[in-house]
C-alpha atoms as a PDB file:
ATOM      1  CA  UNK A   1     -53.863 -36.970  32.979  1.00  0.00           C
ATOM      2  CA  UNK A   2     -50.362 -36.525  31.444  1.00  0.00           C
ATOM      3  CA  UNK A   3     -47.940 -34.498  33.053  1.00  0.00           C
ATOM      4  CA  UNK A   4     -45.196 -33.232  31.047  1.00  0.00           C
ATOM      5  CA  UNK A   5     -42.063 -32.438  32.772  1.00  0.00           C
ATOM      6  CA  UNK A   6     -40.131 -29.614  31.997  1.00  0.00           C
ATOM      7  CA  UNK A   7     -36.335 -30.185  30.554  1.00  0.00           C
ATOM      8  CA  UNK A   8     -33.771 -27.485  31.013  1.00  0.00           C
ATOM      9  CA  UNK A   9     -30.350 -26.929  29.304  1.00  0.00           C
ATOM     10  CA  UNK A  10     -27.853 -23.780  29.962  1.00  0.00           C
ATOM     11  CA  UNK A  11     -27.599 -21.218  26.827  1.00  0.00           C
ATOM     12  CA  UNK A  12     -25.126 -18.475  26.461  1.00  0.00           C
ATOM     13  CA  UNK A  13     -27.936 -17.492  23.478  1.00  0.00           C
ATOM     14  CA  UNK A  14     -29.317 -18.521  20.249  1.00  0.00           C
ATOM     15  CA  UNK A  15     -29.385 -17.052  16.801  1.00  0.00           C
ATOM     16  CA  UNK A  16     -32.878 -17.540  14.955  1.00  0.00           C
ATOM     17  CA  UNK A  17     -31.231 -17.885  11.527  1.00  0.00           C
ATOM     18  CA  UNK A  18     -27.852 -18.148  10.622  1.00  0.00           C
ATOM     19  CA  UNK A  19     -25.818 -18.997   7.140  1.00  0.00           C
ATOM     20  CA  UNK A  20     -22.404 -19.237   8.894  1.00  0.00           C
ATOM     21  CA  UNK A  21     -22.530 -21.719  11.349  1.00  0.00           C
ATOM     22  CA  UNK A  22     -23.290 -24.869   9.156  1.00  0.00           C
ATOM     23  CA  UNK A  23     -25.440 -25.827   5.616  1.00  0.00           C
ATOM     24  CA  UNK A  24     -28.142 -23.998   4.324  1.00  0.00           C
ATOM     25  CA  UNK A  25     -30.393 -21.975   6.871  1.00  0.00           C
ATOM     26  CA  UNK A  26     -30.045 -22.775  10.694  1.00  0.00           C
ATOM     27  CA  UNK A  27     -30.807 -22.136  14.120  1.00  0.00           C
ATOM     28  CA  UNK A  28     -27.729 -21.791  16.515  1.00  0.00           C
ATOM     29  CA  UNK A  29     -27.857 -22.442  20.133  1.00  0.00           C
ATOM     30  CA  UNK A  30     -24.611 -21.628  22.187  1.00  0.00           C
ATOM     31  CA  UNK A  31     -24.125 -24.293  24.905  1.00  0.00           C
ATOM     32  CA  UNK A  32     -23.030 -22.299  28.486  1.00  0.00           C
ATOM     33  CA  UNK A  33     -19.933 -23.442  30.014  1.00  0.00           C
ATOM     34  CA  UNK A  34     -16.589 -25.343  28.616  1.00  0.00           C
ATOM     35  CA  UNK A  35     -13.596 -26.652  29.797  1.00  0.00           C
ATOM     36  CA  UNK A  36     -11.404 -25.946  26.927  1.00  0.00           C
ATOM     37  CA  UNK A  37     -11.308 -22.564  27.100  1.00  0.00           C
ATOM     38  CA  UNK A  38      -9.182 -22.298  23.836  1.00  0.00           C
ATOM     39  CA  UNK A  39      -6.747 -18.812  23.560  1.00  0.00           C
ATOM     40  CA  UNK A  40      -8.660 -16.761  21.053  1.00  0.00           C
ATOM     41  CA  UNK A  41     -12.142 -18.264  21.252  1.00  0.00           C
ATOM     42  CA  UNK A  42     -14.371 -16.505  19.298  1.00  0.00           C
ATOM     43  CA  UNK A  43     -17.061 -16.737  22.146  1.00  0.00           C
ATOM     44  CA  UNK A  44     -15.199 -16.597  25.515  1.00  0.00           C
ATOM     45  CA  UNK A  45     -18.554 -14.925  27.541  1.00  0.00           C
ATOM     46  CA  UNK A  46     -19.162 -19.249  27.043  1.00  0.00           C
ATOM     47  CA  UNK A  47     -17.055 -20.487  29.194  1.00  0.00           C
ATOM     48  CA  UNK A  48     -18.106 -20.252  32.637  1.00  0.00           C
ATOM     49  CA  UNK A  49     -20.441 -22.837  33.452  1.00  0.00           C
ATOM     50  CA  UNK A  50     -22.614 -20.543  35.999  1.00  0.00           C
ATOM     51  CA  UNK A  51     -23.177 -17.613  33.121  1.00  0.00           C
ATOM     52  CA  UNK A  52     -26.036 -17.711  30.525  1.00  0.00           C
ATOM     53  CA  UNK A  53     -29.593 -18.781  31.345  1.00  0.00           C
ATOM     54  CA  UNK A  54     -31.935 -21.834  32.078  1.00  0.00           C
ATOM     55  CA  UNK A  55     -34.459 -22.397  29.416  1.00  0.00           C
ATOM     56  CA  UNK A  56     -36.544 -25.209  28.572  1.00  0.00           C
ATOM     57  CA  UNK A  57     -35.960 -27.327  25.614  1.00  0.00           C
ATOM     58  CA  UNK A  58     -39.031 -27.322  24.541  1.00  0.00           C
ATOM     59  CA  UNK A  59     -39.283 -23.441  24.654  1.00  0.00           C
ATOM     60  CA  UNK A  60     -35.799 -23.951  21.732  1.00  0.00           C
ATOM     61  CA  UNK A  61     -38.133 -26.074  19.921  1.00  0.00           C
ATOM     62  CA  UNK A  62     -40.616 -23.496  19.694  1.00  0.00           C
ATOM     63  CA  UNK A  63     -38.490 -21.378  18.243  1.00  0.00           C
ATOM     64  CA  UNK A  64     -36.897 -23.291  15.422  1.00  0.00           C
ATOM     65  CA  UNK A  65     -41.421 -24.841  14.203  1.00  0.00           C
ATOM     66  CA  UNK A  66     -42.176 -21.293  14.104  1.00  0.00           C
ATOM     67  CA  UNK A  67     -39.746 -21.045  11.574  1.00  0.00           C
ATOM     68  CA  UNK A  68     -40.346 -22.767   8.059  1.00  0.00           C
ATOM     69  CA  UNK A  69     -37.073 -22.048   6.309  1.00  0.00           C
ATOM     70  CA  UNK A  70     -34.795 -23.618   8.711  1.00  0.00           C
ATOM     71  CA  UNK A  71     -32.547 -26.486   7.491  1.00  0.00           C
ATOM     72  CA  UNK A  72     -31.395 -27.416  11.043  1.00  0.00           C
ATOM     73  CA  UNK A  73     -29.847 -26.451  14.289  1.00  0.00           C
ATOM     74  CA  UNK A  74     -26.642 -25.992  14.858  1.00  0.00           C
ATOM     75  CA  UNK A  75     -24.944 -26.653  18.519  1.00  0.00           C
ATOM     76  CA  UNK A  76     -22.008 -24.366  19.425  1.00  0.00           C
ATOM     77  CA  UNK A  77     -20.790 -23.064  22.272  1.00  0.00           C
ATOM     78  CA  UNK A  78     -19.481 -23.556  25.034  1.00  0.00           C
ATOM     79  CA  UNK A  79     -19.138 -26.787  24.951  1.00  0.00           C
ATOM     80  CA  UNK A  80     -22.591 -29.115  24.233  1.00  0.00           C
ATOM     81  CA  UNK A  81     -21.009 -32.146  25.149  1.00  0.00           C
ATOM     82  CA  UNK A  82     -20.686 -30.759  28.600  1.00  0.00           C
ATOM     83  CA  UNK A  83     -24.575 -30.681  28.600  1.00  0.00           C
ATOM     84  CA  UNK A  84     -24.526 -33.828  25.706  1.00  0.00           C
ATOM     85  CA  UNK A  85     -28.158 -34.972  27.678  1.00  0.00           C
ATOM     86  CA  UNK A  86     -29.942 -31.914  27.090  1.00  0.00           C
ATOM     87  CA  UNK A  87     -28.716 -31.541  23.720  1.00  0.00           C
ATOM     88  CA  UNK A  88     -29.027 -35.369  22.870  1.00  0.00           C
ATOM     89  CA  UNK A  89     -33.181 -34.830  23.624  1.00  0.00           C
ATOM     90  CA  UNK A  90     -33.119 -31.236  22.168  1.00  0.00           C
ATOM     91  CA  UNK A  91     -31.457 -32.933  18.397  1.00  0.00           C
ATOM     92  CA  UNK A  92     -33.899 -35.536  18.711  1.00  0.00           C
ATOM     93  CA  UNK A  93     -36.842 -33.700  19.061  1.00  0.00           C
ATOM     94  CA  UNK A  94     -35.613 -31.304  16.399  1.00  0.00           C
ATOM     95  CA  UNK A  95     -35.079 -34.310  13.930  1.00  0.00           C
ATOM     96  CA  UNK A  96     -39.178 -35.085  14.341  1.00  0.00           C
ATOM     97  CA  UNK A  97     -39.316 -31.524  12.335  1.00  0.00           C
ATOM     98  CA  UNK A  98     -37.174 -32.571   9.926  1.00  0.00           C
ATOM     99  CA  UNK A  99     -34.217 -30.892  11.356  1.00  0.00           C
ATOM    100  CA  UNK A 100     -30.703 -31.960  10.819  1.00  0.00           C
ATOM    101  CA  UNK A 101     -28.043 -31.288  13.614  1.00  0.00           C
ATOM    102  CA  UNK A 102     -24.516 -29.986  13.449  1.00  0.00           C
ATOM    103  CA  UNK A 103     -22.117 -29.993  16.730  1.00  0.00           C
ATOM    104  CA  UNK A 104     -19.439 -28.285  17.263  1.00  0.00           C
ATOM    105  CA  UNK A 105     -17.296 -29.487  19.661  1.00  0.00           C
ATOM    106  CA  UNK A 106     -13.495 -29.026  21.564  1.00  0.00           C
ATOM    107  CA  UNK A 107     -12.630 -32.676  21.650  1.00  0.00           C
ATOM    108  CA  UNK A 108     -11.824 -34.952  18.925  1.00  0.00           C
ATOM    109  CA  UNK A 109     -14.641 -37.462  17.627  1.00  0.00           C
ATOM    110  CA  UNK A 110     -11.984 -40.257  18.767  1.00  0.00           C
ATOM    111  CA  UNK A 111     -11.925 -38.756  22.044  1.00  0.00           C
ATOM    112  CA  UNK A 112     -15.963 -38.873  22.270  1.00  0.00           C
ATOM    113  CA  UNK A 113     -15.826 -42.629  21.483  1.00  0.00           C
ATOM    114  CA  UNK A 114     -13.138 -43.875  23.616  1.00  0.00           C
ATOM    115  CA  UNK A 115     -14.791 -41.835  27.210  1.00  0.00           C
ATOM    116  CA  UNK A 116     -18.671 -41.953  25.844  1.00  0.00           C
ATOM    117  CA  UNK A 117     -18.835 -44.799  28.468  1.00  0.00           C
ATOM    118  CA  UNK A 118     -17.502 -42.243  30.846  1.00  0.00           C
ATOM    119  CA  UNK A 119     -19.999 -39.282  30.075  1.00  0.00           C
ATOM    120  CA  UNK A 120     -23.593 -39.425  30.428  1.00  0.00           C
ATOM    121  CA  UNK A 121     -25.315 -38.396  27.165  1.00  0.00           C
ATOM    122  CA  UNK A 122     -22.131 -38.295  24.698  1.00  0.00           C
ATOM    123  CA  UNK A 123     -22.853 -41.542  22.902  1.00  0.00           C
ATOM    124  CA  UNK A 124     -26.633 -40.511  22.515  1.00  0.00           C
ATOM    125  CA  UNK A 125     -25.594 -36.603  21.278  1.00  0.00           C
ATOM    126  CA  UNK A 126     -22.742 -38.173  18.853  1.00  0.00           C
ATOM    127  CA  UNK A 127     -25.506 -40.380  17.496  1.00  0.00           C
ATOM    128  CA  UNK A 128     -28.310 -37.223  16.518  1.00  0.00           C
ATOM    129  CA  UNK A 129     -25.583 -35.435  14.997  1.00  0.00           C
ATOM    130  CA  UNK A 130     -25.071 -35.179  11.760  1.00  0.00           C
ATOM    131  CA  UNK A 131     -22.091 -33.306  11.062  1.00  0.00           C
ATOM    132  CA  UNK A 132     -19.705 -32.839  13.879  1.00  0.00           C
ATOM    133  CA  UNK A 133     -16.927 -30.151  13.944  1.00  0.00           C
ATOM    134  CA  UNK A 134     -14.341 -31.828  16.216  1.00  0.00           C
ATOM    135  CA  UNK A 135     -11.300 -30.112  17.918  1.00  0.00           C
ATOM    136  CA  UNK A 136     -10.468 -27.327  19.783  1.00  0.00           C
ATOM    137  CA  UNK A 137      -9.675 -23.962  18.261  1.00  0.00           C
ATOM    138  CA  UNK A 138      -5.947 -23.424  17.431  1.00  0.00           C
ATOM    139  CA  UNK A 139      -5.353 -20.094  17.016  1.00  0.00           C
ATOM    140  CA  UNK A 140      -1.884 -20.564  14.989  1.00  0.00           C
ATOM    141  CA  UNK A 141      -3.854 -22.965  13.321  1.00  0.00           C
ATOM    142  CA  UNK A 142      -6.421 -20.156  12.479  1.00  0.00           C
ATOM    143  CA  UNK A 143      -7.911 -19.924   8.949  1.00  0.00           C
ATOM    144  CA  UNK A 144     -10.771 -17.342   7.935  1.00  0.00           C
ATOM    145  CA  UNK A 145     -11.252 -19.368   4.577  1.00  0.00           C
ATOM    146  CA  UNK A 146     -12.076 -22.782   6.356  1.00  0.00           C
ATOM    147  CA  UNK A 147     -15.931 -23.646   5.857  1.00  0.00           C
ATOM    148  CA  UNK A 148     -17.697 -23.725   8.697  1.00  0.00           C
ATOM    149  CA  UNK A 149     -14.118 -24.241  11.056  1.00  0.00           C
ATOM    150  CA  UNK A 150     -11.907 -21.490  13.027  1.00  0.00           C
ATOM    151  CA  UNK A 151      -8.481 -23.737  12.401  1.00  0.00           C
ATOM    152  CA  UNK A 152      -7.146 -26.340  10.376  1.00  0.00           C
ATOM    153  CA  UNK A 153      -6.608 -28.667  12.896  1.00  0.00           C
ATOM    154  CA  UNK A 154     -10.852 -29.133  13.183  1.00  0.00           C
ATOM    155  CA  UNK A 155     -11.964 -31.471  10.849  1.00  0.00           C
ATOM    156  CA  UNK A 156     -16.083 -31.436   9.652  1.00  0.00           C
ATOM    157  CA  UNK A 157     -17.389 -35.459  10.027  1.00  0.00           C
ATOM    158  CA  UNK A 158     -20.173 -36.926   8.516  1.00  0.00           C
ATOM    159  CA  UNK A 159     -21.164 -38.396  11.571  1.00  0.00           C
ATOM    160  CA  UNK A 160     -23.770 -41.048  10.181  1.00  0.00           C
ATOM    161  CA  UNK A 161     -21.402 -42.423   7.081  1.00  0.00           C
ATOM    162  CA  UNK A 162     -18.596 -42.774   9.509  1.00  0.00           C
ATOM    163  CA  UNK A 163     -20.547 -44.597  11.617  1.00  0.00           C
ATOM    164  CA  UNK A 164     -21.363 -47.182   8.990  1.00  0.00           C
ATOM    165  CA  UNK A 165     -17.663 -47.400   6.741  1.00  0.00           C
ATOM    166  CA  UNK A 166     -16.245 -47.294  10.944  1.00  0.00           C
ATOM    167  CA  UNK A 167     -13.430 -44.872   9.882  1.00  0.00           C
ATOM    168  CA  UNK A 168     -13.510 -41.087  10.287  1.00  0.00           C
ATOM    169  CA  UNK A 169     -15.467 -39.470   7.074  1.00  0.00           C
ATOM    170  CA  UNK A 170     -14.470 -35.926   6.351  1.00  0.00           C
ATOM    171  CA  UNK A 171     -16.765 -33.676   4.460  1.00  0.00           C
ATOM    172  CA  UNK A 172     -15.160 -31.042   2.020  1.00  0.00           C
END
């Protein structure tokens, strides 16, 4: 007998389908709780790390097979690095569907790698992501014509190619 045990991860929410928050068509679930708390966030209700609810992970995966059209899933927040465990196992059971993963995140990708020793998870959530949005929002920096970023200062990596070349890749 094989008993499956249940793995939970804080959401401020999730959007079923969504053409804003990263290529083609894609789920987007809103990590609860971050430290950055950036002046002019565009979702503040995120930040407190006792807000939002407890679901499962695989009740998120549900969600995103019961819908044929999605392209991937998209983790905003909040912060998901603060949860990077949860959301490391959530992008790679998504990737089994064919899934790709986009993270959005307040710290830089150089910041990731030189503390992913110090963070449980953040080396193994880098790794399933595909394209990261790194940086916090700067809201001088603030530009409604970016794709996919809130200020100029956030850069969108292709996580996989920078990886491999071992310098930062920046997608257009």
């Amino acid at each position: 007998m094989v008993i499956k045990m249940d793995k939970y991860i804080r959401i401020a929410g999730i959007i079923n389908e969504s053409i804003v928050d990263g290529p083609g068509i894609r789920m987007v679930v809103f990590a609860q709780g971050c430290k950055h708390k950036c002046p002019g966030c565009h979702n503040p209700e995120t930040h407190s790390f006792d807000g939002g609810t407890l679901v499962t992970v695989e009740s998120i995966l549900d969600q995103a097979r019961k819908n044929p059209l999605l392209d991937g899933i998209t983790f905003s927040g909040g912060e998901p690095f603060e949860q990077a465990e949860m959301f490391a196992y959530l992008a790679r059971e998504a990737k089994k569907y064919n899934l790709n993963i986009m993270t959005y995140t307040g710290y830089t990708y150089e910041y990731l790698l030189e503390n992913s020793f110090r963070h449980k998870g953040w080396d193994e959530l880098l790794a399933e992501t595909d394209i990261l949005v790194d940086g916090r929002f700067e809201i001088e920096k603030r530009n409604l014509l970016l794709k996919f970023r809130g200020s100029e200062n956030q850069r969108m990596i292709d996580v996989h190619r920078t990886m491999v070349e071992n310098r930062v890749v920046v997608m257009d």
